[in-house]
PDB file of N, CA and C in Angstrom:
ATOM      1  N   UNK A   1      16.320 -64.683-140.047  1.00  0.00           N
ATOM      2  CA  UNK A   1      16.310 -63.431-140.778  1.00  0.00           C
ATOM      3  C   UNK A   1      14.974 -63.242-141.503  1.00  0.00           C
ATOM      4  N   UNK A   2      14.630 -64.210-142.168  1.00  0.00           N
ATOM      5  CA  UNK A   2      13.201 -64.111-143.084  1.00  0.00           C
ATOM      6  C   UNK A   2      11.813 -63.979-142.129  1.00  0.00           C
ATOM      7  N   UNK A   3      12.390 -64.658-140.656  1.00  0.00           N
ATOM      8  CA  UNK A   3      11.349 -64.465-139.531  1.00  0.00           C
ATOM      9  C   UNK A   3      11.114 -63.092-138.906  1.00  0.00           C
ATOM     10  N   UNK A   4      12.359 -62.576-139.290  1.00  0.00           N
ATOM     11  CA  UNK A   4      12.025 -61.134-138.323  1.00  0.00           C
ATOM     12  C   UNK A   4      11.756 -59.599-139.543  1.00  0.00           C
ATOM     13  N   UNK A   5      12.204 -60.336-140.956  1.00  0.00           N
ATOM     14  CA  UNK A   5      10.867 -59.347-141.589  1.00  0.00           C
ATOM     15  C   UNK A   5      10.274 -59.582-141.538  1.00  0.00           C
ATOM     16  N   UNK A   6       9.569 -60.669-141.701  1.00  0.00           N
ATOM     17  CA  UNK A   6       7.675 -61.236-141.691  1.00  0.00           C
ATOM     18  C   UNK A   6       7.430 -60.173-140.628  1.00  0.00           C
ATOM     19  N   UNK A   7       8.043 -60.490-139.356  1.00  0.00           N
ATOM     20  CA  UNK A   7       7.269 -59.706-138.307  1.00  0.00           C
ATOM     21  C   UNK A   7       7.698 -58.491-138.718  1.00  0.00           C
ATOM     22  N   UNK A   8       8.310 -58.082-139.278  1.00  0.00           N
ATOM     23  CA  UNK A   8       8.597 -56.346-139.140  1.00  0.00           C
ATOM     24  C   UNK A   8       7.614 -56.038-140.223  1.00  0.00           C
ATOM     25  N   UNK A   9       7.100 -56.588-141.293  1.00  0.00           N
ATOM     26  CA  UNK A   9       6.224 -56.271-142.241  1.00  0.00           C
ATOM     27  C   UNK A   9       5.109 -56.394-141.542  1.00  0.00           C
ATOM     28  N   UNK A  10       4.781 -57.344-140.849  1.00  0.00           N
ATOM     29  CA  UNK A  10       3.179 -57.341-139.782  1.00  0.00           C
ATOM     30  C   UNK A  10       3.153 -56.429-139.221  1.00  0.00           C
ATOM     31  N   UNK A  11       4.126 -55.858-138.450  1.00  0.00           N
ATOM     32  CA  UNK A  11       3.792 -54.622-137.468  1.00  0.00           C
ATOM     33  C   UNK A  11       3.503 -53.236-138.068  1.00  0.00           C
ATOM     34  N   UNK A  12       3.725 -53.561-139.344  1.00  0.00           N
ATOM     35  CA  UNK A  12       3.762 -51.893-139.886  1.00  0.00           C
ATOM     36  C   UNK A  12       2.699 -52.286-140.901  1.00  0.00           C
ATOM     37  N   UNK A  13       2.036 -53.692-141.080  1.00  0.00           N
ATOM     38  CA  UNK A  13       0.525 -53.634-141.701  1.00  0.00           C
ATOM     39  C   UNK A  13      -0.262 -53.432-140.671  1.00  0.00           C
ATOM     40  N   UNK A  14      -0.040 -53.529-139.526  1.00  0.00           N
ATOM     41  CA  UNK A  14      -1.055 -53.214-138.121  1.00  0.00           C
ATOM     42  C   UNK A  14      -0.896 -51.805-137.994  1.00  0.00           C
ATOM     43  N   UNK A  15       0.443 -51.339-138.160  1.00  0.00           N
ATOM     44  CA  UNK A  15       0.451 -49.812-137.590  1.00  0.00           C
ATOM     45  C   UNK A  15      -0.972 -49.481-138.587  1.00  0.00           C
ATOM     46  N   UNK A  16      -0.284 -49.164-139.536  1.00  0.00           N
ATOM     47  CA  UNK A  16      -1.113 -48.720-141.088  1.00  0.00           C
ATOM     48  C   UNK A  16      -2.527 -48.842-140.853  1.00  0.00           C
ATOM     49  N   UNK A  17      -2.871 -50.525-140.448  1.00  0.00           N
ATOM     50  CA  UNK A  17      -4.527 -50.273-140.351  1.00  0.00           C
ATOM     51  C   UNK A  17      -5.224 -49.445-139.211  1.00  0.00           C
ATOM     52  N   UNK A  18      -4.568 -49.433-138.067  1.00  0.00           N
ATOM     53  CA  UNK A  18      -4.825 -48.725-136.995  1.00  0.00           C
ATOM     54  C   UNK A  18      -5.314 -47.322-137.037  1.00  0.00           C
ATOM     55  N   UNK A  19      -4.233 -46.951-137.907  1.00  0.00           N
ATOM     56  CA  UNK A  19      -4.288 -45.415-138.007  1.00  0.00           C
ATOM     57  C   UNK A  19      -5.359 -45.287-139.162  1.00  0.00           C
ATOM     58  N   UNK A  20      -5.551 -45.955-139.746  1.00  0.00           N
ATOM     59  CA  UNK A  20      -6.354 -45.485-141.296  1.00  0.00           C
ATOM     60  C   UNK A  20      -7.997 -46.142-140.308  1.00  0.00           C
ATOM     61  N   UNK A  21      -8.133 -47.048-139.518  1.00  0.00           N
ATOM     62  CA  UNK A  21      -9.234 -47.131-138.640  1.00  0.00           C
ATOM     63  C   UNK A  21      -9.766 -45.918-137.724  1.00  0.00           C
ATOM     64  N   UNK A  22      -8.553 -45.173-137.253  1.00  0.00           N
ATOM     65  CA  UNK A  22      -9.064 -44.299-136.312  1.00  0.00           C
ATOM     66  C   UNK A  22      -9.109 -42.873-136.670  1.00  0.00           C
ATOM     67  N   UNK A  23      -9.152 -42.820-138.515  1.00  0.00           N
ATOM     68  CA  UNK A  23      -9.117 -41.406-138.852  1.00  0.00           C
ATOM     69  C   UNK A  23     -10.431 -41.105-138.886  1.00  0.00           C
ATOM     70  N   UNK A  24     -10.525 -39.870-138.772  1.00  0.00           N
ATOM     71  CA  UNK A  24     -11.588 -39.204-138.421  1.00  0.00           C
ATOM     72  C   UNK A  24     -11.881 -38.606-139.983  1.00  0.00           C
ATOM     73  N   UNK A  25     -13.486 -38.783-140.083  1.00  0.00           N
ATOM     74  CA  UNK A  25     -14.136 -38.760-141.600  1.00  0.00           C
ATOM     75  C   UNK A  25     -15.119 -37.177-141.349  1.00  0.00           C
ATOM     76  N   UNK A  26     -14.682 -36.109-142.224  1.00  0.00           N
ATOM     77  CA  UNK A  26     -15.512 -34.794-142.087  1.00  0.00           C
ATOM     78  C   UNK A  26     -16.802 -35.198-142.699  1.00  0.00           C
ATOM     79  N   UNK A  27     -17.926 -34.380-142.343  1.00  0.00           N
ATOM     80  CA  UNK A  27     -19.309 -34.730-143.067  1.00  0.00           C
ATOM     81  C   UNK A  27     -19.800 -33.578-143.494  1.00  0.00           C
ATOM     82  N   UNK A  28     -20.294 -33.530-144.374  1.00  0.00           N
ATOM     83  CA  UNK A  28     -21.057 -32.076-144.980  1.00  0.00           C
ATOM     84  C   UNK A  28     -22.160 -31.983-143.926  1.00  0.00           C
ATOM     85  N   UNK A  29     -22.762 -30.380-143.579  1.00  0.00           N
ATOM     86  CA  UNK A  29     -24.126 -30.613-143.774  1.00  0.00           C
ATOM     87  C   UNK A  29     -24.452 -29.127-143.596  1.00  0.00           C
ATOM     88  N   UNK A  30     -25.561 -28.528-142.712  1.00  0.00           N
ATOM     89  CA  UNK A  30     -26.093 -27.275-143.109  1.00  0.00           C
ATOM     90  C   UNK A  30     -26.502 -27.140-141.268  1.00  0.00           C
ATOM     91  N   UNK A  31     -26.124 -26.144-140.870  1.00  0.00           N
ATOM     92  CA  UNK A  31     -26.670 -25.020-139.915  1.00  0.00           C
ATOM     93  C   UNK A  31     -28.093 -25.203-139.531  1.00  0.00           C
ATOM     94  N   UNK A  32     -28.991 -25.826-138.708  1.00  0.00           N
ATOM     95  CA  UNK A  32     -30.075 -25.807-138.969  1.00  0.00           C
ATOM     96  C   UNK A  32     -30.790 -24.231-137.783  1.00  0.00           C
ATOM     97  N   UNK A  33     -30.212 -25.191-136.368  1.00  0.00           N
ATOM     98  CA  UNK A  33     -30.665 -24.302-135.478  1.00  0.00           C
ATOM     99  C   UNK A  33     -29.450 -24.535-134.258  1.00  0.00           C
ATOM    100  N   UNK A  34     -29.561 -23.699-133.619  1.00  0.00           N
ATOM    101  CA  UNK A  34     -28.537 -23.041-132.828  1.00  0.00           C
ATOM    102  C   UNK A  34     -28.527 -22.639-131.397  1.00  0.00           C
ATOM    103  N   UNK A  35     -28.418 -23.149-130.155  1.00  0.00           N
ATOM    104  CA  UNK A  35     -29.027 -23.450-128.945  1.00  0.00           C
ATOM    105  C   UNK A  35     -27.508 -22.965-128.009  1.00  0.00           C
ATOM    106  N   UNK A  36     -27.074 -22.107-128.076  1.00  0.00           N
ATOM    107  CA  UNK A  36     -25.773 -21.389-127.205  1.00  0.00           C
ATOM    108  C   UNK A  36     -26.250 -21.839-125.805  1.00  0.00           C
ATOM    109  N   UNK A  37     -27.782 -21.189-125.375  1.00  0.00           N
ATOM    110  CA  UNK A  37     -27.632 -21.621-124.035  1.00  0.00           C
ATOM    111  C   UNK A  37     -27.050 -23.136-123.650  1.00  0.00           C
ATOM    112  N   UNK A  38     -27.696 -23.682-124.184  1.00  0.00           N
ATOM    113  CA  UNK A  38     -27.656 -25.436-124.000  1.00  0.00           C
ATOM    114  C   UNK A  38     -26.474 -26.096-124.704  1.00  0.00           C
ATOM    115  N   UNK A  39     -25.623 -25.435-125.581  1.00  0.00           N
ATOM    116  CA  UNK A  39     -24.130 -25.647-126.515  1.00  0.00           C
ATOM    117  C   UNK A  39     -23.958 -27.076-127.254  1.00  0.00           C
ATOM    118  N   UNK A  40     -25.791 -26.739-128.038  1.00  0.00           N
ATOM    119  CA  UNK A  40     -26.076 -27.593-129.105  1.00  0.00           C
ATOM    120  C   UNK A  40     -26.667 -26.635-130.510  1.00  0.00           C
ATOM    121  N   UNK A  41     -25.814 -27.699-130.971  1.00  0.00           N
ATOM    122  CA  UNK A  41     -26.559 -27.156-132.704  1.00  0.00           C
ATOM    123  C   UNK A  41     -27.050 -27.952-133.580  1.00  0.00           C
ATOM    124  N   UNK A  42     -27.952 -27.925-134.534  1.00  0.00           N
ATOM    125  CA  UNK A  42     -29.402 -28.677-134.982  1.00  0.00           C
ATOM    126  C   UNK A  42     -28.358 -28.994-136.303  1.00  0.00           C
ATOM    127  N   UNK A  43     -28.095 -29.900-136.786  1.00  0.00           N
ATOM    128  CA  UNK A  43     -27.291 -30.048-138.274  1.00  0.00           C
ATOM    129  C   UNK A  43     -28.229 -30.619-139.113  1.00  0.00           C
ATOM    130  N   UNK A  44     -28.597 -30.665-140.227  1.00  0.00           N
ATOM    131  CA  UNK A  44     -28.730 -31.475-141.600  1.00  0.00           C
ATOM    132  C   UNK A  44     -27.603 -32.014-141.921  1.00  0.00           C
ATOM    133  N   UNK A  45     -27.207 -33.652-142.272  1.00  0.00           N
ATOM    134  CA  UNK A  45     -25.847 -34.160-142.091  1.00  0.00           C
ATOM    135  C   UNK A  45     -26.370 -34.871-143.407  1.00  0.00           C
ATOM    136  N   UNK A  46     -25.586 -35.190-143.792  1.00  0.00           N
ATOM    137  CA  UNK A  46     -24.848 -36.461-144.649  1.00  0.00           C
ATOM    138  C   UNK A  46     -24.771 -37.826-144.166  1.00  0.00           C
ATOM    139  N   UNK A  47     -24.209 -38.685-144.634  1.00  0.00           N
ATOM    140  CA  UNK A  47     -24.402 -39.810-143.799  1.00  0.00           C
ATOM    141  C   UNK A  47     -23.086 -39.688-143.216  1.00  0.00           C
ATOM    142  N   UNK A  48     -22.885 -40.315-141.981  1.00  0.00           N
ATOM    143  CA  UNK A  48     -22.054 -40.073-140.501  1.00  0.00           C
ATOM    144  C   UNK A  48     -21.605 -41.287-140.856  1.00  0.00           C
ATOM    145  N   UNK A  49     -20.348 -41.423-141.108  1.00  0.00           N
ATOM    146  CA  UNK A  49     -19.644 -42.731-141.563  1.00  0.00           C
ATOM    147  C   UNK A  49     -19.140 -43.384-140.387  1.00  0.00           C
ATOM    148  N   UNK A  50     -18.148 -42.762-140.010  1.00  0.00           N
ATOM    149  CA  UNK A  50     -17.951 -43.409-138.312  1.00  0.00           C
ATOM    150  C   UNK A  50     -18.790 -43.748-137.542  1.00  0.00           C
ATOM    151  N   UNK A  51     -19.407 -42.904-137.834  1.00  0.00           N
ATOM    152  CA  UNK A  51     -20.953 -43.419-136.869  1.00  0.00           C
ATOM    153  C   UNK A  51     -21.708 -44.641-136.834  1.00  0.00           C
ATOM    154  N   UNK A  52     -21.408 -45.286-138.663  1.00  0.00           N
ATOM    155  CA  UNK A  52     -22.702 -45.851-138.973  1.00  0.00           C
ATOM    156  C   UNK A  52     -23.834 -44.882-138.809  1.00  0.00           C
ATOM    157  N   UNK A  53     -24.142 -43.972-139.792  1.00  0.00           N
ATOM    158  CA  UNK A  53     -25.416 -43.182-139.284  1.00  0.00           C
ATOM    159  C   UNK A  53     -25.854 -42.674-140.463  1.00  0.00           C
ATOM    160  N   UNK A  54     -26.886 -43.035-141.426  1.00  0.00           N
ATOM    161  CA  UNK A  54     -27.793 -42.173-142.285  1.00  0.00           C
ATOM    162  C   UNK A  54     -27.762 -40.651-142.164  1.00  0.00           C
ATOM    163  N   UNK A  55     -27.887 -40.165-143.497  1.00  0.00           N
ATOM    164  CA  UNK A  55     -28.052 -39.034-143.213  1.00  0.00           C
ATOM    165  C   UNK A  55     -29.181 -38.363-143.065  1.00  0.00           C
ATOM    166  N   UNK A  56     -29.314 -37.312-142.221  1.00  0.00           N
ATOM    167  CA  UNK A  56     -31.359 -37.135-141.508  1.00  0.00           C
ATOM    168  C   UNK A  56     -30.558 -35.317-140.615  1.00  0.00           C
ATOM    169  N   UNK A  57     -31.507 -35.170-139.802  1.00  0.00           N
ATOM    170  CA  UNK A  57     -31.214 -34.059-139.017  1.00  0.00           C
ATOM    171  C   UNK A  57     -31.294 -34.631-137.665  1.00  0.00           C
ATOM    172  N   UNK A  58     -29.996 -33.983-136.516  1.00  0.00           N
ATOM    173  CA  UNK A  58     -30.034 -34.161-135.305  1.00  0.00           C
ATOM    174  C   UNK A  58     -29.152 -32.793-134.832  1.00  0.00           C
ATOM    175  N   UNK A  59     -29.184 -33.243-133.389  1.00  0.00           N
ATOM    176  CA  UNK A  59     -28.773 -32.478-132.672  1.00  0.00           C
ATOM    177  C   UNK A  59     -27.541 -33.000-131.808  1.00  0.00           C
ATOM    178  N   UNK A  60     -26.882 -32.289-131.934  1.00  0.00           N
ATOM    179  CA  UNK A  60     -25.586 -32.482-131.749  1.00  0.00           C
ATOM    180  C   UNK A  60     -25.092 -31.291-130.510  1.00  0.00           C
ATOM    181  N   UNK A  61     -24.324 -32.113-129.105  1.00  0.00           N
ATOM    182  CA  UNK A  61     -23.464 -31.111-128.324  1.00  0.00           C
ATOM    183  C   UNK A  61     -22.268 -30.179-129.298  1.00  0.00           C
ATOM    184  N   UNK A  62     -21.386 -29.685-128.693  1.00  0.00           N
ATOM    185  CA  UNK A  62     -20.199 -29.356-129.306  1.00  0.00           C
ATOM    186  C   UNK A  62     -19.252 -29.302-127.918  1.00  0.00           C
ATOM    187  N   UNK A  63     -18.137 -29.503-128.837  1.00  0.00           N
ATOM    188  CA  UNK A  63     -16.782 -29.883-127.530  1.00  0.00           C
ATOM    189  C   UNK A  63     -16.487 -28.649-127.184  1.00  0.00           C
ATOM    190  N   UNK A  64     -16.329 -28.180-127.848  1.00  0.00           N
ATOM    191  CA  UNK A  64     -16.131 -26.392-127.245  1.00  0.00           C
ATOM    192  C   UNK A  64     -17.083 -25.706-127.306  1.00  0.00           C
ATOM    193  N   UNK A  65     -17.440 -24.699-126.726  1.00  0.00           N
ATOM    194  CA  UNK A  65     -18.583 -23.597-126.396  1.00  0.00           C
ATOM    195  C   UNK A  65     -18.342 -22.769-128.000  1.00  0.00           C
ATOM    196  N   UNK A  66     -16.748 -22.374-127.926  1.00  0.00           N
ATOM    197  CA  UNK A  66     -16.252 -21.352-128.879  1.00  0.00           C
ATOM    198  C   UNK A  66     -17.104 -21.767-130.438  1.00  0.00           C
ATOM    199  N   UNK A  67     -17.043 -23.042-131.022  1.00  0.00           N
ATOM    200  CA  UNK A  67     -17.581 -23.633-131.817  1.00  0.00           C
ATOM    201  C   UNK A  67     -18.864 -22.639-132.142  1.00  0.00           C
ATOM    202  N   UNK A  68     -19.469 -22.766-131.353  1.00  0.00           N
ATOM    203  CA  UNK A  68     -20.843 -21.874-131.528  1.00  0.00           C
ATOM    204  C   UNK A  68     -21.049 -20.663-131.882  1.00  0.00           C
ATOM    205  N   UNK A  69     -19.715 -19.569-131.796  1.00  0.00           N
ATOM    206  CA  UNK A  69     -19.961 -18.874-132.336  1.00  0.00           C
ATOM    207  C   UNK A  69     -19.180 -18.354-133.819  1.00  0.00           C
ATOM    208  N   UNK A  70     -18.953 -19.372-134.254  1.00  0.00           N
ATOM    209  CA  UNK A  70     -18.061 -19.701-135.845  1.00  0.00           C
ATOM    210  C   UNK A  70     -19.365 -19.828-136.461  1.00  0.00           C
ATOM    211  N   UNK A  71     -20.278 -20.353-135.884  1.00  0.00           N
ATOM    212  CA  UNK A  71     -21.831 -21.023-136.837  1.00  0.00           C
ATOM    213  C   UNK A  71     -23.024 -19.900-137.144  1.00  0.00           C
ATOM    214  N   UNK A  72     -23.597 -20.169-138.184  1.00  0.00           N
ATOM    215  CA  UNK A  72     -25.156 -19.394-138.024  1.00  0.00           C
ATOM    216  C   UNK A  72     -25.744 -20.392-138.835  1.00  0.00           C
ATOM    217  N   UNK A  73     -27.241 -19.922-138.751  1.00  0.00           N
ATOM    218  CA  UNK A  73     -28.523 -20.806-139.434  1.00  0.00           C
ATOM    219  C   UNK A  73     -28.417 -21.007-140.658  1.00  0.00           C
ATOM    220  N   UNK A  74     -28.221 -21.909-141.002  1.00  0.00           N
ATOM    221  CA  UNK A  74     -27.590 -21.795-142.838  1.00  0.00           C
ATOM    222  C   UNK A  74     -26.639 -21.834-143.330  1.00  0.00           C
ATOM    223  N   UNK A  75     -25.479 -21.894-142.608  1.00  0.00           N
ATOM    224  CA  UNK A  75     -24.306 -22.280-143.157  1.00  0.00           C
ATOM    225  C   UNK A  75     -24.027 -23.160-143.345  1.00  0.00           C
ATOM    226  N   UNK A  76     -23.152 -23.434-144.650  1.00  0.00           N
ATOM    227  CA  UNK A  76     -22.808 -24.921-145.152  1.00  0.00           C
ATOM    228  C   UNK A  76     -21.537 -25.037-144.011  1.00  0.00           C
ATOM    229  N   UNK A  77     -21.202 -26.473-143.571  1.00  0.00           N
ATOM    230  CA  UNK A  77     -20.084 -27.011-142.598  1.00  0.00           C
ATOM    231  C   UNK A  77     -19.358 -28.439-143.269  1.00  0.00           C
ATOM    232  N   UNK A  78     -18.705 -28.235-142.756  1.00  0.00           N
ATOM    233  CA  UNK A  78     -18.027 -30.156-142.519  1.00  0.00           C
ATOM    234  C   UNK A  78     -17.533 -30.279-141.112  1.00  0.00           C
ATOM    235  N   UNK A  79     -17.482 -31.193-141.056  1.00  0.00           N
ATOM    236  CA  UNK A  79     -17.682 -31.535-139.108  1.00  0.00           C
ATOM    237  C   UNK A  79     -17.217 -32.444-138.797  1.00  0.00           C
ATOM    238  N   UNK A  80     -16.593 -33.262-137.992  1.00  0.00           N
ATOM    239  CA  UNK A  80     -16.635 -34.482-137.648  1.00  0.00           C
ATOM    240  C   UNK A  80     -17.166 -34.334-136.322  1.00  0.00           C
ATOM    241  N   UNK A  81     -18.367 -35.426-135.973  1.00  0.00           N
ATOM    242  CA  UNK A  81     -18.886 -36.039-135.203  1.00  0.00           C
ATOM    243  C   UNK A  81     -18.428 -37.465-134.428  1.00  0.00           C
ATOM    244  N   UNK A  82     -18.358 -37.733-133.256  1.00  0.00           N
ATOM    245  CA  UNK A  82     -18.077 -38.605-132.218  1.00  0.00           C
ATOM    246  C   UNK A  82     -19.060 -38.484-130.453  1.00  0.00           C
ATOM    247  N   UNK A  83     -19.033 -40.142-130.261  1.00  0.00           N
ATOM    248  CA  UNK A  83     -19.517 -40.510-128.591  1.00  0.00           C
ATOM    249  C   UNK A  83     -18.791 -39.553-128.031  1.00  0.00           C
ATOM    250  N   UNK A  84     -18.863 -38.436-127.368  1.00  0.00           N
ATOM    251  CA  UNK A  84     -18.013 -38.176-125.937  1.00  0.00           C
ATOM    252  C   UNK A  84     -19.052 -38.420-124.822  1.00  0.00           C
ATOM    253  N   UNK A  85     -18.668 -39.653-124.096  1.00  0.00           N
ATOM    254  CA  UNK A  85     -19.856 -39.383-122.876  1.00  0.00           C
ATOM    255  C   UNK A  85     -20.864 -39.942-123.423  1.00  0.00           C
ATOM    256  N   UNK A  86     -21.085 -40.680-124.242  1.00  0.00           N
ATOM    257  CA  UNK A  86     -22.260 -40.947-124.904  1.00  0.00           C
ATOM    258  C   UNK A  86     -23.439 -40.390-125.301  1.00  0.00           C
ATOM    259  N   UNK A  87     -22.529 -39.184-125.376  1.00  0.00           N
ATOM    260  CA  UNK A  87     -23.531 -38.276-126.235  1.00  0.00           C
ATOM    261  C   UNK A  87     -22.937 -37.759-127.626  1.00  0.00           C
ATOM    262  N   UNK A  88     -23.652 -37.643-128.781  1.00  0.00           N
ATOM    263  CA  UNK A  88     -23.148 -37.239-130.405  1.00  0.00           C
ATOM    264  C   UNK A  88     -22.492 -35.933-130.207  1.00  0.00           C
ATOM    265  N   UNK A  89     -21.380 -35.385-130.506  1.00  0.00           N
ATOM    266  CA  UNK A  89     -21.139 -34.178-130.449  1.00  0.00           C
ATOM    267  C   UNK A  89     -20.259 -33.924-131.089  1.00  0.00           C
ATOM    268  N   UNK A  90     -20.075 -32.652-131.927  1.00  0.00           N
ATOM    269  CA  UNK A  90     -19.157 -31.960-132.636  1.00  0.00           C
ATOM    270  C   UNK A  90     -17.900 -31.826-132.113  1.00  0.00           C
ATOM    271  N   UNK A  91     -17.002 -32.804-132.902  1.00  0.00           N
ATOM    272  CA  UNK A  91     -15.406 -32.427-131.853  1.00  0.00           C
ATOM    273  C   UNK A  91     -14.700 -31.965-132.756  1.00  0.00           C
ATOM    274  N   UNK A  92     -15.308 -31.516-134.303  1.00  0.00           N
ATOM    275  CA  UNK A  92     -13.951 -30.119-135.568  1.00  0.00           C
ATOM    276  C   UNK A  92     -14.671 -29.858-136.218  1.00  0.00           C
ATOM    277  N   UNK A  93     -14.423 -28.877-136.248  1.00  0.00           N
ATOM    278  CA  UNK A  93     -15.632 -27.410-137.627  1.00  0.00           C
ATOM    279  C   UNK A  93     -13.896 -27.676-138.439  1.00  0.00           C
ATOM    280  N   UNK A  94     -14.893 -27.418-140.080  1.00  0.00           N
ATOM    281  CA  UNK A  94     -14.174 -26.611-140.948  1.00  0.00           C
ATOM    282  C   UNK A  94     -15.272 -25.523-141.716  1.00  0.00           C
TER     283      UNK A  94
END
């Protein structure tokens, strides 16, 4: 009996870390420049926590096309960034 909470308490400290590992962290940053043809946009970021990544300016794909036109030059964002394909790209606007 005392063996099969231990394990029932392990599995739900694994669930727990799992999920709190694979949440996705929004980042501030600013609109820089804006590339529709090519369905990249230029950010000023924050530091990119998931990433491991300083904060600096890059360029970033986006997962959807639509994305691009929610944005202009100068707008403040939060974003989360991720590898798709091994490339950096915007996969949620707020």
């Amino acid at each position: 009996m005392k063996l099969t909470r231990i394990l029932a308490l392990s599995a739900t400290l694994f669930a727990i870390t799992v999920s709190m590992a694979s949440a996705e962290t929004f980042t501030k940053g600013v609109v820089k420049k804006i590339d529709a043809k090519a369905g990249k946009v230029t950010i000023i970021h924050e530091e990119l926590v998931d990433l491991d990544m300083p904060a600096m300016t890059m360029v970033f794909r986006v997962a959807d096309a639509a994305m691009l036109e929610t944005l202009s030059e100068g707008k403040e964002i939060e974003f989360v960034a991720d590898r798709v394909e091994g490339k950096l790209t915007v996969t949620k606007l707020q």
